[in-house]
PDB file of N, CA and C in Angstrom:
ATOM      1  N   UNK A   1       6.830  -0.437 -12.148  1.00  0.00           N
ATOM      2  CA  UNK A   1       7.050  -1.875 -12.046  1.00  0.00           C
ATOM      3  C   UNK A   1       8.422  -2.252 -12.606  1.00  0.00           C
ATOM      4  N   UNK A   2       8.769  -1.643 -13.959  1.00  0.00           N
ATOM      5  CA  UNK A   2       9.855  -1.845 -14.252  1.00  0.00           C
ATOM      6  C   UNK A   2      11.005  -1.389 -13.199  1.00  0.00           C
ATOM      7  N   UNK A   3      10.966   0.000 -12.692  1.00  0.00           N
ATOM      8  CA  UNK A   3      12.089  -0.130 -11.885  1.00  0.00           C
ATOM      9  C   UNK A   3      12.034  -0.805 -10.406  1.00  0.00           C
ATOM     10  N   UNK A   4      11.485  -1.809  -9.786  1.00  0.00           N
ATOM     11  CA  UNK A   4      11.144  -2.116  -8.919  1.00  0.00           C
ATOM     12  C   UNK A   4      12.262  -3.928  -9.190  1.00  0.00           C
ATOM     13  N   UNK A   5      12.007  -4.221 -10.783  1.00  0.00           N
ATOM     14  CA  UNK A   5      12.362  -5.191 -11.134  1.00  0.00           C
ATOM     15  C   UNK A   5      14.084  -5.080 -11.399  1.00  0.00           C
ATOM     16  N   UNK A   6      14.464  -4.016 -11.856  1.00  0.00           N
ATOM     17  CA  UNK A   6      15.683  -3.448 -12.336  1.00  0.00           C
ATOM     18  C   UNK A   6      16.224  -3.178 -11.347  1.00  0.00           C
ATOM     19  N   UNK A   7      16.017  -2.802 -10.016  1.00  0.00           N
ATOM     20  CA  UNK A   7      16.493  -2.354  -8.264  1.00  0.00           C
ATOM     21  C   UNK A   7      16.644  -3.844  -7.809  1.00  0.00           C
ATOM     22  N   UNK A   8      15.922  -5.031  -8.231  1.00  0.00           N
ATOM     23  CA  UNK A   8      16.107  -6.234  -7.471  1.00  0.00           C
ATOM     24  C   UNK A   8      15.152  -6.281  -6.196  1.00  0.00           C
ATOM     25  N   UNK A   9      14.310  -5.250  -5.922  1.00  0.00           N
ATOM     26  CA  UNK A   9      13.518  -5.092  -4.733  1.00  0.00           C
ATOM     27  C   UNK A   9      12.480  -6.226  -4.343  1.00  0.00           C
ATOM     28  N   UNK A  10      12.151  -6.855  -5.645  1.00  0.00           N
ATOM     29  CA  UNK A  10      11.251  -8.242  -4.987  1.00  0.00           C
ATOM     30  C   UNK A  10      12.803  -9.530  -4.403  1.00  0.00           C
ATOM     31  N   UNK A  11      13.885  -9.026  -4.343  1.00  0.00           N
ATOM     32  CA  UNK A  11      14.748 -10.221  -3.938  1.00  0.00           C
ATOM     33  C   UNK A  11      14.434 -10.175  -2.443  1.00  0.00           C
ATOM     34  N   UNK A  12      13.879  -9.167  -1.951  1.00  0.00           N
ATOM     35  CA  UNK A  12      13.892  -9.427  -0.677  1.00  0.00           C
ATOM     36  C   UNK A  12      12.389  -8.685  -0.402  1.00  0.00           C
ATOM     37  N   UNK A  13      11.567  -8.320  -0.582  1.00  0.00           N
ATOM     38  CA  UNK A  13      10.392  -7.764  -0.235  1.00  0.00           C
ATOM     39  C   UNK A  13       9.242  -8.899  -1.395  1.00  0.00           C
ATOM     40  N   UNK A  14       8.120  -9.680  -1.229  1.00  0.00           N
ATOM     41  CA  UNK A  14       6.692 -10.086  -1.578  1.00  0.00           C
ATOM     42  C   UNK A  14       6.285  -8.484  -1.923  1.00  0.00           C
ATOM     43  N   UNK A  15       5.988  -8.370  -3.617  1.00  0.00           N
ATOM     44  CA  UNK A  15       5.441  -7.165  -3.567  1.00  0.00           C
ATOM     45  C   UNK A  15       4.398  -7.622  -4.930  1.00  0.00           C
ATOM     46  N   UNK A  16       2.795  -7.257  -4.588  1.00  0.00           N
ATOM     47  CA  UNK A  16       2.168  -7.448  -5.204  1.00  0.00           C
ATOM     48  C   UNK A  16       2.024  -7.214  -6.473  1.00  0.00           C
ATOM     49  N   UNK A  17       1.848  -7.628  -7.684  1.00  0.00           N
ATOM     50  CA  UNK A  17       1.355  -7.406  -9.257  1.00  0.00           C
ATOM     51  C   UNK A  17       2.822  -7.473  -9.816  1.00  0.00           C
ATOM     52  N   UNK A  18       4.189  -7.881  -9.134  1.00  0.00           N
ATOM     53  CA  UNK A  18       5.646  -7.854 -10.128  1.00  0.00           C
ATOM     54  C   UNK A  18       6.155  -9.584 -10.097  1.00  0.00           C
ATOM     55  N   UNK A  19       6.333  -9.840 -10.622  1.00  0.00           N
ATOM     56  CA  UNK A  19       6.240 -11.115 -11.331  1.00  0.00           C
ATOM     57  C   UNK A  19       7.947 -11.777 -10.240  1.00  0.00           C
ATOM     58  N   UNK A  20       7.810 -12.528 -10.087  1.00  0.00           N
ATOM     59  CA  UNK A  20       9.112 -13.153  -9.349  1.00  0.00           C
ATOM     60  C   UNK A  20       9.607 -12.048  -7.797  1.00  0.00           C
ATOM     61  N   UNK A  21       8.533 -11.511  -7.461  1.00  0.00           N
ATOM     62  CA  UNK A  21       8.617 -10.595  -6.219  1.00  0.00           C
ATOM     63  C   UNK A  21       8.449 -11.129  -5.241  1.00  0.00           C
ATOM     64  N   UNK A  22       9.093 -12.302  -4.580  1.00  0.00           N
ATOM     65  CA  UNK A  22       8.875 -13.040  -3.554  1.00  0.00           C
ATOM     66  C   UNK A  22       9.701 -13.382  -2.419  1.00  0.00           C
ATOM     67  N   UNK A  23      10.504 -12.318  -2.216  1.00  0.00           N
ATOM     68  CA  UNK A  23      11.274 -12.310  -1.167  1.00  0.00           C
ATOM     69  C   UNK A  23      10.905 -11.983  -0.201  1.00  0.00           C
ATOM     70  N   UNK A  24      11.668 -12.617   1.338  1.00  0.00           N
ATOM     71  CA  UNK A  24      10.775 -13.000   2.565  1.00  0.00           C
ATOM     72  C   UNK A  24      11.872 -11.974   3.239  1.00  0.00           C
ATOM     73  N   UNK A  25      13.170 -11.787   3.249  1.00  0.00           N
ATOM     74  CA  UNK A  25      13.999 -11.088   3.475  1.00  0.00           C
ATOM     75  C   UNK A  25      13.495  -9.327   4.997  1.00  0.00           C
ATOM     76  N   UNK A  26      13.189  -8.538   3.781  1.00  0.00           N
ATOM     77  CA  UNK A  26      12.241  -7.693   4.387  1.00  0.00           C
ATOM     78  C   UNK A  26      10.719  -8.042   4.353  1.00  0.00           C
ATOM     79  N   UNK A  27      10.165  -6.912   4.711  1.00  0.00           N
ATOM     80  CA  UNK A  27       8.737  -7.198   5.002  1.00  0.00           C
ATOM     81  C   UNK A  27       7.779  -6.660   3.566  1.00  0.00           C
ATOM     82  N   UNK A  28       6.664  -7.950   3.517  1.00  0.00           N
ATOM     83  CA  UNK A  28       5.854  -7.927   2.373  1.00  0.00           C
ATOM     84  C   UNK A  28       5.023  -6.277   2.194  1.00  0.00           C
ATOM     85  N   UNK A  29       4.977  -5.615   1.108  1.00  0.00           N
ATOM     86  CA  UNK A  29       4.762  -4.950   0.772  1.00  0.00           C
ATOM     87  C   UNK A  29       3.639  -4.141   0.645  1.00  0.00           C
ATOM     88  N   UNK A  30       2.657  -5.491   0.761  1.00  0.00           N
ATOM     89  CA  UNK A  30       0.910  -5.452   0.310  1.00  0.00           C
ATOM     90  C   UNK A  30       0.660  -4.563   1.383  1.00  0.00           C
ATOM     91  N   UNK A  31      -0.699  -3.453   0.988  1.00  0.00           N
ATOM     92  CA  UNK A  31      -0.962  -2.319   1.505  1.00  0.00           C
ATOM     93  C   UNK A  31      -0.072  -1.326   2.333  1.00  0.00           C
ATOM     94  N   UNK A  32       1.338  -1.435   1.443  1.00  0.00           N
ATOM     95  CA  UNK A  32       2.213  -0.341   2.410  1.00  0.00           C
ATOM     96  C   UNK A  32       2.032   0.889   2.330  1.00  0.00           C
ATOM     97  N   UNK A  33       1.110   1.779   1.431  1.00  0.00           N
ATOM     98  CA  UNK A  33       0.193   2.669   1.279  1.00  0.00           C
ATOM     99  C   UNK A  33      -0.319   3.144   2.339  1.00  0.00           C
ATOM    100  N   UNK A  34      -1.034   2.076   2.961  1.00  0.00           N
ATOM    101  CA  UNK A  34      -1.462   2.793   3.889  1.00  0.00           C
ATOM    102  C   UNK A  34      -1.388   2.383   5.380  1.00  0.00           C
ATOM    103  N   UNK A  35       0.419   2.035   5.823  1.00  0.00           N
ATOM    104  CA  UNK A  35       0.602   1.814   6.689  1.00  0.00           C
ATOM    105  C   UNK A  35       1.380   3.656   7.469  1.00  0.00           C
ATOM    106  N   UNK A  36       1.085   2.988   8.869  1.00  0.00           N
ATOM    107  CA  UNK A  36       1.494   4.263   9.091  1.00  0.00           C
ATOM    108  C   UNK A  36       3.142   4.707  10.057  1.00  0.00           C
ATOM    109  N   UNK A  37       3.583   3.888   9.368  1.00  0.00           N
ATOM    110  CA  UNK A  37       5.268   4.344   9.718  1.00  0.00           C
ATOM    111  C   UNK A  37       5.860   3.168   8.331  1.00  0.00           C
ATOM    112  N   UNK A  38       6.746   3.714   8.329  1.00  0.00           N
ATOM    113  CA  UNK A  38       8.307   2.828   7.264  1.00  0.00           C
ATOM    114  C   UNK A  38       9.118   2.618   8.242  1.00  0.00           C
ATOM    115  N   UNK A  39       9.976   1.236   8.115  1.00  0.00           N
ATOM    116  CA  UNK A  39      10.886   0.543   9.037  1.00  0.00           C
ATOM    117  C   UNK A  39      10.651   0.512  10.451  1.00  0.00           C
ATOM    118  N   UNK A  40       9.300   0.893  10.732  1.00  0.00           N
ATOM    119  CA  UNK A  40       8.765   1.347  12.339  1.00  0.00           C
ATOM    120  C   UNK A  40       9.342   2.887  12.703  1.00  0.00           C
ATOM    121  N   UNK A  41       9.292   3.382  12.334  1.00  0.00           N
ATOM    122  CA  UNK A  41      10.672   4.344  12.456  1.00  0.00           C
ATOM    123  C   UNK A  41      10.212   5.816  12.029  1.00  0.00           C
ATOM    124  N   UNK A  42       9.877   6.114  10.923  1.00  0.00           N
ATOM    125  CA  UNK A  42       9.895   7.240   9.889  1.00  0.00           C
ATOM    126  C   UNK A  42       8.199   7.285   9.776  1.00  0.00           C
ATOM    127  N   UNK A  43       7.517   8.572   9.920  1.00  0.00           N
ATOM    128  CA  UNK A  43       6.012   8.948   9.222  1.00  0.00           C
ATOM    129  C   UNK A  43       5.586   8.103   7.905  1.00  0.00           C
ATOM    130  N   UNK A  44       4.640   7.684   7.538  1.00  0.00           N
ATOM    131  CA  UNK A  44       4.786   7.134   5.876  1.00  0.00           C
ATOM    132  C   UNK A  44       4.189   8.327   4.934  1.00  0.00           C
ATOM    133  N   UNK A  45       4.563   8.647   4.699  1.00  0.00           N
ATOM    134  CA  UNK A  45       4.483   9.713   3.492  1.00  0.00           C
ATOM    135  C   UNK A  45       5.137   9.849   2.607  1.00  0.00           C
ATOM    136  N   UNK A  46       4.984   9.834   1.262  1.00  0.00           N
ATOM    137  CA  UNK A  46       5.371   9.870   0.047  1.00  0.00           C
ATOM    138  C   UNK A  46       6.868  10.446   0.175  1.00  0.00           C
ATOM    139  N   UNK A  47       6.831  11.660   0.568  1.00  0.00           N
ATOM    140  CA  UNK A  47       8.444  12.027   0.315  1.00  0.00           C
ATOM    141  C   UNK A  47       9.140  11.089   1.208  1.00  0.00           C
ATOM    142  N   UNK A  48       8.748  11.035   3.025  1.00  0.00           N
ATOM    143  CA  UNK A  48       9.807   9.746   3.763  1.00  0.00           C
ATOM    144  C   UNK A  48      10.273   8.751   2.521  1.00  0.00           C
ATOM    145  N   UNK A  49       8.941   7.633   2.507  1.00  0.00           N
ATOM    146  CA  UNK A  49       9.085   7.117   1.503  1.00  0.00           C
ATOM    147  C   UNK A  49      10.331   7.149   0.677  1.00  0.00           C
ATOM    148  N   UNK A  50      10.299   7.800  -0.335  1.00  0.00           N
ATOM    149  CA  UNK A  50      11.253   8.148  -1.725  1.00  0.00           C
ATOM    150  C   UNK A  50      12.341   8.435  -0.524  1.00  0.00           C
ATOM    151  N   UNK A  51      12.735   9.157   0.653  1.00  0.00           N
ATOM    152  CA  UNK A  51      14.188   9.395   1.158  1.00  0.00           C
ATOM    153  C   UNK A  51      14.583   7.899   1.328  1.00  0.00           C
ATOM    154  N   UNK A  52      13.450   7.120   2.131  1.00  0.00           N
ATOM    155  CA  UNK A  52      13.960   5.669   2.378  1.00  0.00           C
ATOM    156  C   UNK A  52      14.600   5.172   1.568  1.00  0.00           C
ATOM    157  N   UNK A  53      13.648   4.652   0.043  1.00  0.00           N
ATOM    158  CA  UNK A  53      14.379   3.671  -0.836  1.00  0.00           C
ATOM    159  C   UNK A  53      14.996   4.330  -1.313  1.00  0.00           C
ATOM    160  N   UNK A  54      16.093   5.722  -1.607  1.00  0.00           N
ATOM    161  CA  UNK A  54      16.880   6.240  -2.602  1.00  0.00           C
ATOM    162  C   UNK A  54      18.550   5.734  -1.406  1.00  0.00           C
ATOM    163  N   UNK A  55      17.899   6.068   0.296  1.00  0.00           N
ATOM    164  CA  UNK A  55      18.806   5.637   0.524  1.00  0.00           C
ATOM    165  C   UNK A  55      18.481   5.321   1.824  1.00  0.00           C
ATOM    166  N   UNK A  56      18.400   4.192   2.378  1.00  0.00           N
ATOM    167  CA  UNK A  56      17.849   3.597   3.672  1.00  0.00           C
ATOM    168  C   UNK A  56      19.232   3.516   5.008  1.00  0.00           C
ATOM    169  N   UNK A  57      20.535   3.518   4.382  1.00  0.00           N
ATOM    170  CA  UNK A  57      21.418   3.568   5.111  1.00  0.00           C
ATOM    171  C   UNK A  57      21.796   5.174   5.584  1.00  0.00           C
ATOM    172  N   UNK A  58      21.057   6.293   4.969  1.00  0.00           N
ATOM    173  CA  UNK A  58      21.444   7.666   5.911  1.00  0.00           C
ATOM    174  C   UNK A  58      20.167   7.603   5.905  1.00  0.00           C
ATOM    175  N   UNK A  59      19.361   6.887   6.079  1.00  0.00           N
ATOM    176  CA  UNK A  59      17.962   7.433   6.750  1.00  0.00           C
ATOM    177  C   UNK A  59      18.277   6.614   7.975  1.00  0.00           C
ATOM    178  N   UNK A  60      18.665   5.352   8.067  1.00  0.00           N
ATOM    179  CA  UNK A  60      18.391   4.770   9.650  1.00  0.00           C
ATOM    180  C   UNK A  60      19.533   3.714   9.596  1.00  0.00           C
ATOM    181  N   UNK A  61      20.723   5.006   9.739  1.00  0.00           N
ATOM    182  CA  UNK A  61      22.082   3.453   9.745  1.00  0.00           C
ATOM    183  C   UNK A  61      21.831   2.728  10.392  1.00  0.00           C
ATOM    184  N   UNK A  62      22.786   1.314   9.631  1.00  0.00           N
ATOM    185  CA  UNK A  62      22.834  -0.032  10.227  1.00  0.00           C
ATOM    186  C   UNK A  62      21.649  -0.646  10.126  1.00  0.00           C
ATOM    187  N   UNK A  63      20.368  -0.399   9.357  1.00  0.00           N
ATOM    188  CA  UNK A  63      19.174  -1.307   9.052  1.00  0.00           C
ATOM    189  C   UNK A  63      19.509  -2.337   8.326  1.00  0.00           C
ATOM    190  N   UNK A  64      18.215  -3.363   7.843  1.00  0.00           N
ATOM    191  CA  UNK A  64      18.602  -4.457   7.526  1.00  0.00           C
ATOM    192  C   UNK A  64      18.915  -3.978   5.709  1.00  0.00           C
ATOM    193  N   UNK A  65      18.160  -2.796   5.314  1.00  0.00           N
ATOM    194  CA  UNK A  65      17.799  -2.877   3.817  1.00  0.00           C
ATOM    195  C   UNK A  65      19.211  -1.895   3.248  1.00  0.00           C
ATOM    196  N   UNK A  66      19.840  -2.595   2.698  1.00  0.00           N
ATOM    197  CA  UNK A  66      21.058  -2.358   1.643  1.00  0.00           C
ATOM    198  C   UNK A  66      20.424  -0.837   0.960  1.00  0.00           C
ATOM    199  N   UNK A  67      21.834  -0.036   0.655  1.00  0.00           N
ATOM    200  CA  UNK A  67      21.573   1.334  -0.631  1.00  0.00           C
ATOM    201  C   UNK A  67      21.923   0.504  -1.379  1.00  0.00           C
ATOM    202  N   UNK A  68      20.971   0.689  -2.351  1.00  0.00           N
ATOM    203  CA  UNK A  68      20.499   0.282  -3.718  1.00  0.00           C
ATOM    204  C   UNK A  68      21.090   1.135  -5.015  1.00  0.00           C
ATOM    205  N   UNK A  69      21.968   2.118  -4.884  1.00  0.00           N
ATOM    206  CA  UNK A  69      21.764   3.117  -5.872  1.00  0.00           C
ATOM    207  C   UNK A  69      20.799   4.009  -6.669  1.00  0.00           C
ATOM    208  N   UNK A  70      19.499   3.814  -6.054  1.00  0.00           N
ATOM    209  CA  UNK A  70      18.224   4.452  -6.365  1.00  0.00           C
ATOM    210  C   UNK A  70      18.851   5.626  -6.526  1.00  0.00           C
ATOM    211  N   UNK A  71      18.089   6.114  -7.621  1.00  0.00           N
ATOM    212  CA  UNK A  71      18.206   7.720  -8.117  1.00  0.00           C
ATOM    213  C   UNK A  71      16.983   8.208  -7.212  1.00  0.00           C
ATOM    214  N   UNK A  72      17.229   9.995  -7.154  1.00  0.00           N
ATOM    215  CA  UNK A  72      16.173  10.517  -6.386  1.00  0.00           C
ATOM    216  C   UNK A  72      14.374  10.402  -7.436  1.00  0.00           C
ATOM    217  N   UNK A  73      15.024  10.571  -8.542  1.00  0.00           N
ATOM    218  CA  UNK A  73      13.750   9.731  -9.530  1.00  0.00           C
ATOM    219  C   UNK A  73      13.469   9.022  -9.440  1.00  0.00           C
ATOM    220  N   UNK A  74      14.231   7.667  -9.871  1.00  0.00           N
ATOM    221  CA  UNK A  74      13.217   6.593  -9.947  1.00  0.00           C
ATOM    222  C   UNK A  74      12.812   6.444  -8.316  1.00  0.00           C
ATOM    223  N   UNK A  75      13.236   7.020  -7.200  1.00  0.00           N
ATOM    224  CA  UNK A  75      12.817   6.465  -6.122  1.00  0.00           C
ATOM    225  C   UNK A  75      11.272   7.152  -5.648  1.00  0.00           C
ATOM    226  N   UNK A  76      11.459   8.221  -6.252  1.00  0.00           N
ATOM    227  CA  UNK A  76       9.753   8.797  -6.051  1.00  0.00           C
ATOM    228  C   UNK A  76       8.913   8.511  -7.076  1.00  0.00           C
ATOM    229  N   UNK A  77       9.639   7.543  -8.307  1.00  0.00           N
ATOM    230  CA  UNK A  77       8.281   6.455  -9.066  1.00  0.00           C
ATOM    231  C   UNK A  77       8.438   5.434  -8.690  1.00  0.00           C
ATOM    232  N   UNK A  78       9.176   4.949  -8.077  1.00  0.00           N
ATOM    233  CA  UNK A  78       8.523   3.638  -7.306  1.00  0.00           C
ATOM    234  C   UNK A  78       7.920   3.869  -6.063  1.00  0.00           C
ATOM    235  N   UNK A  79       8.022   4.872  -5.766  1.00  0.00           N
ATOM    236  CA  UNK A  79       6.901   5.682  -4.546  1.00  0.00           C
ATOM    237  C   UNK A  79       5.574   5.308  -4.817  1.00  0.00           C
ATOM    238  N   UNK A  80       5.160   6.428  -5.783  1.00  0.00           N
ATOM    239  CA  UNK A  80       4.099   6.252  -6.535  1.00  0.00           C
ATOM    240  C   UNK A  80       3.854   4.985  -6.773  1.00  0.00           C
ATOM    241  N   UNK A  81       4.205   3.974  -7.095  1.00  0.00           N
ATOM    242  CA  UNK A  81       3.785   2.100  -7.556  1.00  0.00           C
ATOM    243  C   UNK A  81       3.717   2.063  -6.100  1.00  0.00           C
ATOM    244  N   UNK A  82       4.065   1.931  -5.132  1.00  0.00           N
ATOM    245  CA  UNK A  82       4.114   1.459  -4.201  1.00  0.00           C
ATOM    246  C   UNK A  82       2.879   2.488  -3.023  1.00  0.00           C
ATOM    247  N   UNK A  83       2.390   3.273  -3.384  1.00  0.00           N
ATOM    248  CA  UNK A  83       1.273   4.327  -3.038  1.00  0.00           C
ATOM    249  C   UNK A  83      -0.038   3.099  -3.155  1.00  0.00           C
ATOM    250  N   UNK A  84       0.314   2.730  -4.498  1.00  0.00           N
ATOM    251  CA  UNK A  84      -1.162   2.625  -5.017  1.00  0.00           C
ATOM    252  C   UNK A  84      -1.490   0.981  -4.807  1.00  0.00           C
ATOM    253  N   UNK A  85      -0.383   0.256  -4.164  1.00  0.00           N
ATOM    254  CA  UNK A  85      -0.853  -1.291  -3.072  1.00  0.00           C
ATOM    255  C   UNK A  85      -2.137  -0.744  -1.895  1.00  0.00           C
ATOM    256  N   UNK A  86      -2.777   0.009  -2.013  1.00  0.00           N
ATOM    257  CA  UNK A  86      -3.577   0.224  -0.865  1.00  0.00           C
ATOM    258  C   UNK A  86      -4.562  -1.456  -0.467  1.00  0.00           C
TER     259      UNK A  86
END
């Protein structure tokens, strides 16, 4: 949760249980667990996942969602937080 808040990721994603997470920007978050693609695009699975948010611009140049500077860490613990919206 903390790094979710520290990334700025509710500025543009509604993401459940983080306090001021109410951005309409991208798409709301709730049960992204167990959806079955990321950006329409990519399998959803934990590792896709973590490649997405560490860096969404060499996963699918020219998308709408900015590199963030996500480390390859914190991006597979906010994986995990973001697993468990089922």
């Amino acid at each position: 949760m903390d790094l979710i808040k520290q990334y700025g990721c509710g500025g543009c994603h509604l993401i459940p249980g983080i306090v001021n997470a109410t951005g309409n920007v991208g798409p709301p978050l709730l049960h992204v667990g167990t959806r079955t693609y990321i950006a329409s695009f990519f399998s959803n699975s934990p590792e896709n996942m973590a490649l997405w948010i560490q860096d969404p611009q060499r996963a699918l140049p020219g998308n709408a969602m900015p590199r963030m500077g996500v480390t390859p860490q914190d991006s597979r613990d906010i994986t995990a937080f973001l697993y468990m919206l089922k």
